[in-house]
PDB file of N, CA and C in Angstrom:
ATOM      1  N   UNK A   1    -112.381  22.671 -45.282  1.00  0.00           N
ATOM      2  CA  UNK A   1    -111.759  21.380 -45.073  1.00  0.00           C
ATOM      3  C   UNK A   1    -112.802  20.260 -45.038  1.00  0.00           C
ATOM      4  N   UNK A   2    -113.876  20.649 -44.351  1.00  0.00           N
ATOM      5  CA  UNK A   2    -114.752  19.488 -44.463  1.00  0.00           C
ATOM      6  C   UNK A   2    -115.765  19.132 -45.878  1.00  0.00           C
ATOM      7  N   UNK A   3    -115.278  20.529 -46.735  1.00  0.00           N
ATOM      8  CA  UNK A   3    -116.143  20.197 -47.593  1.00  0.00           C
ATOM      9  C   UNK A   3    -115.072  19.028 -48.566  1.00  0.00           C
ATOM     10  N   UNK A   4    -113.990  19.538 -48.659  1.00  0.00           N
ATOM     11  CA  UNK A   4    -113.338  18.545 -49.575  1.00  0.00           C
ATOM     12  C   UNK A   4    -113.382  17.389 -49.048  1.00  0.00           C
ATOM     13  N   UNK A   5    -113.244  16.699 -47.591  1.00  0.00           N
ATOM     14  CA  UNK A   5    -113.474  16.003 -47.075  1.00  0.00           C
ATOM     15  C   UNK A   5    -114.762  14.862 -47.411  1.00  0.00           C
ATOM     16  N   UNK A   6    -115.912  15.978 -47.812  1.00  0.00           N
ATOM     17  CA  UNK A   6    -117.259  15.008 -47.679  1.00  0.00           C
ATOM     18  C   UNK A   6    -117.186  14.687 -49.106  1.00  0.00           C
ATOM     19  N   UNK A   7    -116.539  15.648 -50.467  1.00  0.00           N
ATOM     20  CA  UNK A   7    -116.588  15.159 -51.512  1.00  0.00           C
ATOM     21  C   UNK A   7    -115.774  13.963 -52.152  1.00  0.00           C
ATOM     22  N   UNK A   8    -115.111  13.962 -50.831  1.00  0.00           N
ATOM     23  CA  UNK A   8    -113.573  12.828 -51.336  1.00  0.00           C
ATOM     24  C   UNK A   8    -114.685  11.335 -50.793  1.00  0.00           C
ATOM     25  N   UNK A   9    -115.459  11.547 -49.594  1.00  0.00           N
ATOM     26  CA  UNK A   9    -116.292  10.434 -49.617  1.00  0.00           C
ATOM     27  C   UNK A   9    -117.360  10.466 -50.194  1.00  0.00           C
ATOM     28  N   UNK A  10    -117.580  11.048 -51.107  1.00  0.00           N
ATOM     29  CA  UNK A  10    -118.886  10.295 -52.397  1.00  0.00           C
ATOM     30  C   UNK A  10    -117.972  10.086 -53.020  1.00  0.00           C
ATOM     31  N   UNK A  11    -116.844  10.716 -53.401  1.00  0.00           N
ATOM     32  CA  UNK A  11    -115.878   9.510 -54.558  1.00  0.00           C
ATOM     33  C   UNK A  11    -115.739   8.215 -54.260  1.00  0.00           C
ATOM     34  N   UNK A  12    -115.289   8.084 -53.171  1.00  0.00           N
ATOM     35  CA  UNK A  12    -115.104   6.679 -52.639  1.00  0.00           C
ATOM     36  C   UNK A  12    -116.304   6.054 -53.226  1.00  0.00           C
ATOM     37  N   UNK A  13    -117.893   6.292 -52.491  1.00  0.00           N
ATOM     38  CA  UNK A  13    -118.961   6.193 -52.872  1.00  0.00           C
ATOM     39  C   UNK A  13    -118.869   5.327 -54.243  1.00  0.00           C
ATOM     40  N   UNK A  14    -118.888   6.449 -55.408  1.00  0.00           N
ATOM     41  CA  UNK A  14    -118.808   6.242 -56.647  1.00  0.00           C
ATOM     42  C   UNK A  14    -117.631   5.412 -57.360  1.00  0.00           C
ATOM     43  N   UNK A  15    -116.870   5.496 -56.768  1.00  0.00           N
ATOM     44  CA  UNK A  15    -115.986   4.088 -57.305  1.00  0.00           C
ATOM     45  C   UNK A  15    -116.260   2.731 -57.005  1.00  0.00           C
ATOM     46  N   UNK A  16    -116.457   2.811 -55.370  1.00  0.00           N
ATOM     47  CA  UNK A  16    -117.252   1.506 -55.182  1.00  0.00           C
ATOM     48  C   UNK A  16    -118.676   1.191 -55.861  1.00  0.00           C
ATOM     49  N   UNK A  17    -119.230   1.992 -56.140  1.00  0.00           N
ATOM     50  CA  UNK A  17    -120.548   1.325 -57.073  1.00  0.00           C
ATOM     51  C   UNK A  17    -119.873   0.903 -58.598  1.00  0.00           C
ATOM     52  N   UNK A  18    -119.025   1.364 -58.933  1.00  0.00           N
ATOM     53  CA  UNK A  18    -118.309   1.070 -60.581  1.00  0.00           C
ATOM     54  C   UNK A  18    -118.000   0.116 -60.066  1.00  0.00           C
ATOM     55  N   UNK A  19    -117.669  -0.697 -59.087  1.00  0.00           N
ATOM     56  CA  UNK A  19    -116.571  -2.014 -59.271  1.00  0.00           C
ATOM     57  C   UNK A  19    -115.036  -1.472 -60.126  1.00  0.00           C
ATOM     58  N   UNK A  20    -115.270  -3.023 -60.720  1.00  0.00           N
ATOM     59  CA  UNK A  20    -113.923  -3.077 -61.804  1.00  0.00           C
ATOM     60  C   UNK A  20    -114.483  -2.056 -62.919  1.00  0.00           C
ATOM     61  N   UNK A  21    -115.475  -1.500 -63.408  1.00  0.00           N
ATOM     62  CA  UNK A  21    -115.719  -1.309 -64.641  1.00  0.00           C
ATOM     63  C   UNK A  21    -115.273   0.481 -64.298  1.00  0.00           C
ATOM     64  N   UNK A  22    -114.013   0.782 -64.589  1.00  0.00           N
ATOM     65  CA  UNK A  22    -113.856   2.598 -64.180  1.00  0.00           C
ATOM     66  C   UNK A  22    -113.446   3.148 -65.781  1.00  0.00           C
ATOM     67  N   UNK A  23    -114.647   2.692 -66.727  1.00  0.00           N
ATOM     68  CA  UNK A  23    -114.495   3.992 -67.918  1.00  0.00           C
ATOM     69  C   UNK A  23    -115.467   4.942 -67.118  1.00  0.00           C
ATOM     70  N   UNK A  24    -115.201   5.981 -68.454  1.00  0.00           N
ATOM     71  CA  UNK A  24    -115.656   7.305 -67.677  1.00  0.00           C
ATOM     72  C   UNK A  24    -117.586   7.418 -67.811  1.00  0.00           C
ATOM     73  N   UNK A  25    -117.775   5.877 -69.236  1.00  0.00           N
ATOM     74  CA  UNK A  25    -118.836   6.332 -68.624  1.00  0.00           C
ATOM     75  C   UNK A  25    -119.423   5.790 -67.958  1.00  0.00           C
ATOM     76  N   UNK A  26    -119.499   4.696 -67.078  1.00  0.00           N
ATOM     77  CA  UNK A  26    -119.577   3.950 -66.003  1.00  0.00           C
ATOM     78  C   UNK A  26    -119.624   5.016 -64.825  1.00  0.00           C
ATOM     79  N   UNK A  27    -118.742   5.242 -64.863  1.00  0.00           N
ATOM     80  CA  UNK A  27    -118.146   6.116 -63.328  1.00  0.00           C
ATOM     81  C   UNK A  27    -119.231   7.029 -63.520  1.00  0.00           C
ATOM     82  N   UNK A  28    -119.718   8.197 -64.715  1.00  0.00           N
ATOM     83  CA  UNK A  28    -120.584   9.161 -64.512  1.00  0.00           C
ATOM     84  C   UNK A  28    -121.876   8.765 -64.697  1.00  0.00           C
ATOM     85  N   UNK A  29    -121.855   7.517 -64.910  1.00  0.00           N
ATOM     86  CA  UNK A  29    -123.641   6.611 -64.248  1.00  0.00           C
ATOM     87  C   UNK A  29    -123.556   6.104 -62.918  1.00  0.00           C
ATOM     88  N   UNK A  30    -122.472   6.153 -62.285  1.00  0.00           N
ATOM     89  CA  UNK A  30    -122.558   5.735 -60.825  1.00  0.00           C
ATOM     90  C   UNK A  30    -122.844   6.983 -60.173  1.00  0.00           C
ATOM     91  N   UNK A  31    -121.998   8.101 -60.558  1.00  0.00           N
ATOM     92  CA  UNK A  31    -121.889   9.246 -60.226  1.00  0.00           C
ATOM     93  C   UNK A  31    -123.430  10.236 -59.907  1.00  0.00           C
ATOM     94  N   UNK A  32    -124.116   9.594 -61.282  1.00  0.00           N
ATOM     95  CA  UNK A  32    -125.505  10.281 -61.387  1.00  0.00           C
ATOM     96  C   UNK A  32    -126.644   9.769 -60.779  1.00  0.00           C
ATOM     97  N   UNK A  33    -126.621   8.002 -60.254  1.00  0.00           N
ATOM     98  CA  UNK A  33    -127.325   7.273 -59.054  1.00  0.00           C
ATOM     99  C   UNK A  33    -126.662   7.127 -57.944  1.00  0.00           C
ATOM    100  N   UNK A  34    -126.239   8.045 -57.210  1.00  0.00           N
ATOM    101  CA  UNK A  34    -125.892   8.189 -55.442  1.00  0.00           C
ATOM    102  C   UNK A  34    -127.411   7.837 -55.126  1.00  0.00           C
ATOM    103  N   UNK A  35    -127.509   6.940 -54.269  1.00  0.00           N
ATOM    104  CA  UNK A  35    -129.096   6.915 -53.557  1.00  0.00           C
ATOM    105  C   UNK A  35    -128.986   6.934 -51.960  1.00  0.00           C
ATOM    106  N   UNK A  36    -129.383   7.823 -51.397  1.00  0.00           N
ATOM    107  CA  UNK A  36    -129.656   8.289 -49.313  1.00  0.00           C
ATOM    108  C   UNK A  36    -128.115   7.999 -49.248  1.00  0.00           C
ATOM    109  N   UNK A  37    -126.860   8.322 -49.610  1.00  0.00           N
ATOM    110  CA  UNK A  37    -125.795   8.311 -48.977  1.00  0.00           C
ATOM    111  C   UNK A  37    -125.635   9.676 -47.881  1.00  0.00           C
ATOM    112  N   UNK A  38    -125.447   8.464 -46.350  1.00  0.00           N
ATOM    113  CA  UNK A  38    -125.189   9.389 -45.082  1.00  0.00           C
ATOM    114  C   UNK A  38    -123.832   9.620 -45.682  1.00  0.00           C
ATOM    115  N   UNK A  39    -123.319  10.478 -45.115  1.00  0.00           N
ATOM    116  CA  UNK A  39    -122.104  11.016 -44.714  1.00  0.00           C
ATOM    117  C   UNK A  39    -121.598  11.752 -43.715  1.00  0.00           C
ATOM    118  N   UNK A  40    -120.955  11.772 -42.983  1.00  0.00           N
ATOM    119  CA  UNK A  40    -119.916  11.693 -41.645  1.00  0.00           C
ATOM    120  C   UNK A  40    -119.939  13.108 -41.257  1.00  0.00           C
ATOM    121  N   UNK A  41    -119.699  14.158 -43.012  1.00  0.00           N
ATOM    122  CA  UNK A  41    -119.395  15.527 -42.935  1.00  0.00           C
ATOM    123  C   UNK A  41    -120.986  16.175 -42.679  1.00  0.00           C
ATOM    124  N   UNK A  42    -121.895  15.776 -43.017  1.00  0.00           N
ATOM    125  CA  UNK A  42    -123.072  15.922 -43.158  1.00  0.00           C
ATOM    126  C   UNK A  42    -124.059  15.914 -41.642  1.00  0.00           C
ATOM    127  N   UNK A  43    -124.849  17.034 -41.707  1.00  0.00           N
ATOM    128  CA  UNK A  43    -126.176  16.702 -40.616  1.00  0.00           C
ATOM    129  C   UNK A  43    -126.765  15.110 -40.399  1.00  0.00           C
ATOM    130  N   UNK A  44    -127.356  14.511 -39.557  1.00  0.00           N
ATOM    131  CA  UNK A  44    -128.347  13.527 -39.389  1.00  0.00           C
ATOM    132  C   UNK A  44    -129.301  13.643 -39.828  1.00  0.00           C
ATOM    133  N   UNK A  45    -129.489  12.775 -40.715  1.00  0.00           N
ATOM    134  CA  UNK A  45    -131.155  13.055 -41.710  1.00  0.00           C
ATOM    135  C   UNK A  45    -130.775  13.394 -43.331  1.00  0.00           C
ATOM    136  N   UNK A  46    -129.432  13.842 -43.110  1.00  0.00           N
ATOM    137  CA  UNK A  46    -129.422  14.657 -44.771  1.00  0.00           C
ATOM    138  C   UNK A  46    -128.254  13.613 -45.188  1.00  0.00           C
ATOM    139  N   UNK A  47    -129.181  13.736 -46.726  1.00  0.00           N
ATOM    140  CA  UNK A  47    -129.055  12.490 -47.673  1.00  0.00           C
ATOM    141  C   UNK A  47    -128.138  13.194 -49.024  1.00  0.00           C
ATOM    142  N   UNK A  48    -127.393  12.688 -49.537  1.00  0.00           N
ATOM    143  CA  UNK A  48    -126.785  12.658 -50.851  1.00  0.00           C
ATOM    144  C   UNK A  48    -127.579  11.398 -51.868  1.00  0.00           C
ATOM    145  N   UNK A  49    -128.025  12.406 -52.748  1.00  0.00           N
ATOM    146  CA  UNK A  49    -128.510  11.621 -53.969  1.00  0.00           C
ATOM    147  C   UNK A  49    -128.532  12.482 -55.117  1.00  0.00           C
ATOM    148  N   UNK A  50    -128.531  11.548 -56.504  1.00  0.00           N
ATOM    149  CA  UNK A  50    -128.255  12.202 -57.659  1.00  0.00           C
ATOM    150  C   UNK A  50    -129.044  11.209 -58.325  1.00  0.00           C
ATOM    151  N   UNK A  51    -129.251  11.823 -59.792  1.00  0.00           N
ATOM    152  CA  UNK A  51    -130.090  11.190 -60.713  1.00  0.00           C
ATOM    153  C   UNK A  51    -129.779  11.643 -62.329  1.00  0.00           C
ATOM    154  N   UNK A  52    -130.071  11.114 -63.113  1.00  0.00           N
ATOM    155  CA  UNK A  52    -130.101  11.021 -64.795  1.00  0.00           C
ATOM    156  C   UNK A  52    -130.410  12.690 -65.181  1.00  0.00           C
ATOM    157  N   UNK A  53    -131.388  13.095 -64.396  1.00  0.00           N
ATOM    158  CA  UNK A  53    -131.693  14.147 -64.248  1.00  0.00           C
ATOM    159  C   UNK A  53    -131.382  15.189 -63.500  1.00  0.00           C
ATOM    160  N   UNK A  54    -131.190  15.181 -62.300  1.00  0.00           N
ATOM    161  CA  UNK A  54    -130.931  15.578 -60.983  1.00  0.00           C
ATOM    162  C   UNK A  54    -129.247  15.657 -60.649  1.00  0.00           C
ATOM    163  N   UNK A  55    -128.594  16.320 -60.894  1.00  0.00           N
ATOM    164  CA  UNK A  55    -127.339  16.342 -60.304  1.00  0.00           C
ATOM    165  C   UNK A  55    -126.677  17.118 -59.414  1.00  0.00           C
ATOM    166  N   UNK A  56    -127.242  17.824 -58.582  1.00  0.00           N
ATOM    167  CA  UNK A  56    -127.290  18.349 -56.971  1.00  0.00           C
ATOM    168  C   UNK A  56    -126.869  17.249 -56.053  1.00  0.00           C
ATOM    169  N   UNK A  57    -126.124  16.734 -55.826  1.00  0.00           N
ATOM    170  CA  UNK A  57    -126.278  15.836 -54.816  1.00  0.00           C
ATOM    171  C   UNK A  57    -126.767  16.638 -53.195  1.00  0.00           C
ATOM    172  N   UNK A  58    -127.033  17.820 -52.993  1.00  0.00           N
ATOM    173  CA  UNK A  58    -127.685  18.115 -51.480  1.00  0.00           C
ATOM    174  C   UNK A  58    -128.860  18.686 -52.027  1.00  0.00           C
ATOM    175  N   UNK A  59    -129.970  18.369 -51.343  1.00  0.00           N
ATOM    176  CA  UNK A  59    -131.301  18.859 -51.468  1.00  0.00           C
ATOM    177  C   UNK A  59    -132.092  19.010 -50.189  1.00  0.00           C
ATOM    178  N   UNK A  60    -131.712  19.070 -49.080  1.00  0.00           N
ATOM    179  CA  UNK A  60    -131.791  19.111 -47.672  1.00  0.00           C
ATOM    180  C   UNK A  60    -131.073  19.991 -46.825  1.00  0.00           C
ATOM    181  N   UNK A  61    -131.835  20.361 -45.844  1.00  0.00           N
ATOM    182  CA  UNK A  61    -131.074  21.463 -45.016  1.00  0.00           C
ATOM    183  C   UNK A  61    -132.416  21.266 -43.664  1.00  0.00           C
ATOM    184  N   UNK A  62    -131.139  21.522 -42.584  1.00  0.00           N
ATOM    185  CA  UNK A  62    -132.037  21.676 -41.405  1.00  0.00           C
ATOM    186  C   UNK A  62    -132.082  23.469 -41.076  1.00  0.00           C
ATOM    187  N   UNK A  63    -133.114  23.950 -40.014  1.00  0.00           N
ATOM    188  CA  UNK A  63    -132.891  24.984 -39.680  1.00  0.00           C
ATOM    189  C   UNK A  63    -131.910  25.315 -38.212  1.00  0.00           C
ATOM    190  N   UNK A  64    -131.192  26.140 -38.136  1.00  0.00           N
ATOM    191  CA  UNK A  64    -130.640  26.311 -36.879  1.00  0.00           C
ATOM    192  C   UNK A  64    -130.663  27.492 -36.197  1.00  0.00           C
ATOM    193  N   UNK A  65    -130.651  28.074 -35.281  1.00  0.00           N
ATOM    194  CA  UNK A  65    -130.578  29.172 -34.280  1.00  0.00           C
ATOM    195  C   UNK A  65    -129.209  29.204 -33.696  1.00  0.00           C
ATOM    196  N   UNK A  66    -128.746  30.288 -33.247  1.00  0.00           N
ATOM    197  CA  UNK A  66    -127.444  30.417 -32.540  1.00  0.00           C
ATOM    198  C   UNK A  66    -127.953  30.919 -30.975  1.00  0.00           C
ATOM    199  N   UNK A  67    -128.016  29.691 -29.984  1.00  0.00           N
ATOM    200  CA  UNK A  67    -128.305  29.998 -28.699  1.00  0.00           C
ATOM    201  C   UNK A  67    -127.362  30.593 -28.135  1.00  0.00           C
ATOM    202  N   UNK A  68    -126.683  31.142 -27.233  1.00  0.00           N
ATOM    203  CA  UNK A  68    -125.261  31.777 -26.775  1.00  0.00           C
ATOM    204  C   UNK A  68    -124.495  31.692 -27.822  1.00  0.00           C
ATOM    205  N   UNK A  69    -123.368  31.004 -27.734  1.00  0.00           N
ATOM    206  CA  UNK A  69    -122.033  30.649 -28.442  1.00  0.00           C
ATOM    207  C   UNK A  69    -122.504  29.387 -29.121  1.00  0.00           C
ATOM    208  N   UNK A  70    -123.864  28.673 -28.807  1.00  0.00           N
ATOM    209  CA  UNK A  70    -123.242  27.848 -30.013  1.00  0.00           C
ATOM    210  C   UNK A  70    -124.806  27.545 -30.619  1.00  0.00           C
ATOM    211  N   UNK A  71    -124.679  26.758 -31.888  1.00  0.00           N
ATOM    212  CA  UNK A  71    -125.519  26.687 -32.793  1.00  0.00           C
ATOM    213  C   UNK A  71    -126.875  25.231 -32.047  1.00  0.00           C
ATOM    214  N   UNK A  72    -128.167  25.537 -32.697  1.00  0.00           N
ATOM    215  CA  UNK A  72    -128.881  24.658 -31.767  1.00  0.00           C
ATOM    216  C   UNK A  72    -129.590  24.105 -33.195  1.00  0.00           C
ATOM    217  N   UNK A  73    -129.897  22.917 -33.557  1.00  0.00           N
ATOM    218  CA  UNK A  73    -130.793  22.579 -34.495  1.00  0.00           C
ATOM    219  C   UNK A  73    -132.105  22.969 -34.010  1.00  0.00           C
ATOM    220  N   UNK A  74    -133.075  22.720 -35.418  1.00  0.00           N
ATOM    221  CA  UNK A  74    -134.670  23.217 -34.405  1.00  0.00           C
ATOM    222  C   UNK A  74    -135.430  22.190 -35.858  1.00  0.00           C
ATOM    223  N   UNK A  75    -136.573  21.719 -35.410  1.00  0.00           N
ATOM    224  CA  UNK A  75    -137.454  21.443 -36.474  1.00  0.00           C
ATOM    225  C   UNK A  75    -136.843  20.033 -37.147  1.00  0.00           C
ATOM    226  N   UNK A  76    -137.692  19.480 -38.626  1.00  0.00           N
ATOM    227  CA  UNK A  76    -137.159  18.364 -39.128  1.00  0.00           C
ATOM    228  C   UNK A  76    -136.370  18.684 -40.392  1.00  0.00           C
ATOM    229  N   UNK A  77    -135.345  17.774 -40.979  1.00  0.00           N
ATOM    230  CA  UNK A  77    -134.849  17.894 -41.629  1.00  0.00           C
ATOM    231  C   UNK A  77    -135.975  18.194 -43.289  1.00  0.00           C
ATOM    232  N   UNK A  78    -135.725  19.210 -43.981  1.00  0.00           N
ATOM    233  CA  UNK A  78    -136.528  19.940 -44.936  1.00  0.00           C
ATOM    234  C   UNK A  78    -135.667  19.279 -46.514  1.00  0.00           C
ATOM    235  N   UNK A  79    -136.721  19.531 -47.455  1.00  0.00           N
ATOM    236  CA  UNK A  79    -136.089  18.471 -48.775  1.00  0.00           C
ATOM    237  C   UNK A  79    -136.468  19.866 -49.312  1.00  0.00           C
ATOM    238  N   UNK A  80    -135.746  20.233 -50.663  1.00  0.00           N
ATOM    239  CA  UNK A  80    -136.324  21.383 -51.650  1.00  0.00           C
ATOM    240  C   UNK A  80    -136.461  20.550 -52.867  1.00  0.00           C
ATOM    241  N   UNK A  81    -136.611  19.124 -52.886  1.00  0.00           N
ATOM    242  CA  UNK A  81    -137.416  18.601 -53.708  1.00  0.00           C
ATOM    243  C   UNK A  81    -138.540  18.596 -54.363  1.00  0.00           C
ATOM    244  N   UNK A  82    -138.535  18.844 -55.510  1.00  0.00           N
ATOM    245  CA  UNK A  82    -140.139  18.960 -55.935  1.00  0.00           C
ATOM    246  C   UNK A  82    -141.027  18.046 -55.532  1.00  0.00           C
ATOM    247  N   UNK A  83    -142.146  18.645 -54.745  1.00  0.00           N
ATOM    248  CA  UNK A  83    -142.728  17.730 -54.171  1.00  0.00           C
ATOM    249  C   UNK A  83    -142.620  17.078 -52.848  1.00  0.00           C
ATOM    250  N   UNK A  84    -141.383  17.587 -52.272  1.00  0.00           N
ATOM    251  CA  UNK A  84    -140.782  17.002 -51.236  1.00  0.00           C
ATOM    252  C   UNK A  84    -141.132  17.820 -50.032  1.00  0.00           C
TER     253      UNK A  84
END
């Protein structure tokens, strides 16, 4: 549920960067420059972005541990960016 959730807000995302202009290929050049979009469904720190090249929009992940019953973050948010 939350995943359809977080993808329905980069659509939003991506329509609002098209404006008025919603051909398709507009929309899949907005689509392909997402730049640091937070999102709601998403960890703190982790970014949605896409590129000409690059069309992953997640490239980030934190690590977590399961203390008792519930989950504990640990460490900083990690990029599998080249270079990153």
């Amino acid at each position: 549920m939350i995943y359809g959730y977080t993808v329905a807000q980069t659509l939003v995302q991506v329509l609002k960067q098209c404006g008025n202009d919603l051909t398709r290929e507009n929309v899949m050049k907005q689509a392909a420059s997402i730049k640091d979009l937070e999102l709601g469904g998403l960890l703190p720190g982790v970014k949605v972005n896409t590129g000409t090249t690059d069309f992953a929009p997640l490239s980030q992940l934190q690590l977590m541990k399961l203390k008792g019953e519930t989950w504990e973050r640990f460490g900083d948010v990690i990029s599998a960016d080249v270079g990153g």
